[in-house]
Each structure stands twice: as C-alpha cells, then as structure tokens.
Protein backbone atom coordinates (compact mmCIF):
# COMPACT_ATOMS: atom_id res chain seq x y z
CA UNK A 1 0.00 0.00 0.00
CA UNK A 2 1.27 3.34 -1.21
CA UNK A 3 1.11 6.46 1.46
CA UNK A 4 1.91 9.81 1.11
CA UNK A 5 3.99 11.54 3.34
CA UNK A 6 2.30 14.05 5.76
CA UNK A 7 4.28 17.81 5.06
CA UNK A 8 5.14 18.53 8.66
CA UNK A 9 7.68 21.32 8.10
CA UNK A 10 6.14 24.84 8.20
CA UNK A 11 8.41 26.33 5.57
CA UNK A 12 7.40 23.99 3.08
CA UNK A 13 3.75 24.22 3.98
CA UNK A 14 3.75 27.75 3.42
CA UNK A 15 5.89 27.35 0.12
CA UNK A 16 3.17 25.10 -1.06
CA UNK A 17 0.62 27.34 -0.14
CA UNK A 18 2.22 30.30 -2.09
CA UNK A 19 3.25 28.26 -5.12
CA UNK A 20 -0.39 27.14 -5.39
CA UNK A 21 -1.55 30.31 -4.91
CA UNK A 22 1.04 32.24 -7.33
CA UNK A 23 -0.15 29.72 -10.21
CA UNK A 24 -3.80 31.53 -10.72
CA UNK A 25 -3.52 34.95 -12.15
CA UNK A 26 -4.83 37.33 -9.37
CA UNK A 27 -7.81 40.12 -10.62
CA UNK A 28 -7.07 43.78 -11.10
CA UNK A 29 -8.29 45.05 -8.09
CA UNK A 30 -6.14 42.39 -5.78
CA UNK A 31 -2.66 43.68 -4.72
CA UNK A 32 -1.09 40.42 -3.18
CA UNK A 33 -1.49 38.16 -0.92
CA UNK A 34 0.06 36.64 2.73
CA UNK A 35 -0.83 33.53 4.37
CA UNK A 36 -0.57 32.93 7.64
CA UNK A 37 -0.83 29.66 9.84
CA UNK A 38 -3.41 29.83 12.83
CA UNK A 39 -5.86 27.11 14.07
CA UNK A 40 -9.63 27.18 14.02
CA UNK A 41 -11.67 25.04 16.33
CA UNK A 42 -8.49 23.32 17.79
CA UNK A 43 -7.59 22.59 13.71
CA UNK A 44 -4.21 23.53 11.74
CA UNK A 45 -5.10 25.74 9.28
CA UNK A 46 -3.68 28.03 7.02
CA UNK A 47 -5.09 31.60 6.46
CA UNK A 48 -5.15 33.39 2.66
CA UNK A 49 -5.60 36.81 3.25
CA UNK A 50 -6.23 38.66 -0.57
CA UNK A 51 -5.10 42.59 -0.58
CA UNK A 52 -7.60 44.65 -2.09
CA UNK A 53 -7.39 47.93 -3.46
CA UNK A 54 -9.51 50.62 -3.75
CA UNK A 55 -11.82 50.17 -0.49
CA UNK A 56 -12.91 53.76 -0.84
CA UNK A 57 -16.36 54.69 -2.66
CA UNK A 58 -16.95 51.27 -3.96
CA UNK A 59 -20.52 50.85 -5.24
CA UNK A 60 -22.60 47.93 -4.72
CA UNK A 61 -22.28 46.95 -8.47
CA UNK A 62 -18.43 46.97 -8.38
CA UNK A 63 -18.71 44.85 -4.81
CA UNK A 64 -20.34 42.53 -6.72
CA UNK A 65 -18.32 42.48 -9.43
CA UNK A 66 -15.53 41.78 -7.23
CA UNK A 67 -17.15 39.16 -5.16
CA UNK A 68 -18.06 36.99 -8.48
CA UNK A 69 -14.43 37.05 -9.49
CA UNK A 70 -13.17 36.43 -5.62
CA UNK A 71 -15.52 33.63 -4.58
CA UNK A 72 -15.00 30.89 -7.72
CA UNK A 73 -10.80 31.88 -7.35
CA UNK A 74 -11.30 30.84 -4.19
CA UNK A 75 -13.19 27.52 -4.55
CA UNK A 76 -10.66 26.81 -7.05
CA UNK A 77 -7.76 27.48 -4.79
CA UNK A 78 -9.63 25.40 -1.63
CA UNK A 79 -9.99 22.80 -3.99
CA UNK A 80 -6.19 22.74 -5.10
CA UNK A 81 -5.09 22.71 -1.24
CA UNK A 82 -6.92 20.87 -0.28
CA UNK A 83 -5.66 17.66 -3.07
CA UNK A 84 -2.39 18.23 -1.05
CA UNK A 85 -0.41 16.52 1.88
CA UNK A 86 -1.73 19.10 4.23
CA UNK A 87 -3.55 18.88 7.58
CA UNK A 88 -4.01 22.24 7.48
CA UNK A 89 -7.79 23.89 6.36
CA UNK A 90 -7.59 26.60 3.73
CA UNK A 91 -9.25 29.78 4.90
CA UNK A 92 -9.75 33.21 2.95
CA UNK A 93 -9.89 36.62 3.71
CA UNK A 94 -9.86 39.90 2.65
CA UNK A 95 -7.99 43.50 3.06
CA UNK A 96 -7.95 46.86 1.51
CA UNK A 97 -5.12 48.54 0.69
CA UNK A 98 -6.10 52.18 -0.11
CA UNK A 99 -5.53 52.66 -3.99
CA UNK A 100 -3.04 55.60 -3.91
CA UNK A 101 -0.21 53.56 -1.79
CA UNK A 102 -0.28 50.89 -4.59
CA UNK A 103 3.52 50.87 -6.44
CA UNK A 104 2.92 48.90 -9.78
C-alpha cells in the first residue's frame, strides 16, 4: 500500500501554499497576498488573506463584481489545497489597501 507523506515542516507548507496560490492569475483590483498559519476550532489551518485595493467609494455593483471574481478563485484554490499533503484547512480573507499607496 502506497502512502503519502504528511508535510510537517512549516516552511514547506507555506511554500506550497504560495506556489499554489502564485499559479492563478490574481484580478485587477487584488494587490497580493500573505498567508498565515493559525488554528480554528483546535484545527491547523492556514489563512489566505487577498489585498484589495480601492476600499474607498466602492458601489454595490463593483462589490459585486468583485465578489463573483473572488468567490470561484477561491473555490478553485480550496480545492487545489486541499488535493495536497496538508492537515491544514484553507481559509480566505480579505484587506484593503487604499488605492493611492499601490507601487505597480
């Protein structure tokens, strides 16, 4: 019988994380990312938290907008990390960076 090994080393957990993550092309309005190891409910997991710009003024139909690119990157992204020898559950979560301190 064929196992996997179990990735018990942080810093190639989090390398893993980020390589999965850096694959997908990231939208417009979405300035980076960090991830960040934690625990919910007594669980590993790991914590994707997407920087946003432009928090100011946004209208409903742009929140939207955003939201039906966001949500399906991230059910593909759970998906991925979750097909991998982690323990850890994939979370996501969301910042705003104001627009003006954004260096291309």
């Amino acid at each position: 019988m064929h196992q996997t090994q179990r990735i018990t080393r942080p810093a190639e957990e989090m390398a893993r994380i980020r390589e999965i993550v850096g694959r997908h092309e990231l939208p417009e309005f979405v300035d980076g990312f960090d991830v960040q190891f934690g625990s919910y409910e007594d669980e590993p997991a790991a914590w994707i938290t997407f920087k946003l710009l432009g928090s100011d003024g946004l209208g409903i139909e742009e929140l939207q907008r955003r939201a039906a690119i966001l949500v399906p990157l991230q059910n593909r992204l759970f998906d991925e990390l979750m097909d991998g020898d982690s323990d850890r559950w994939p979370f996501f979560r969301v910042t705003y960076r104001d627009a003006s301190s954004h260096v291309p």
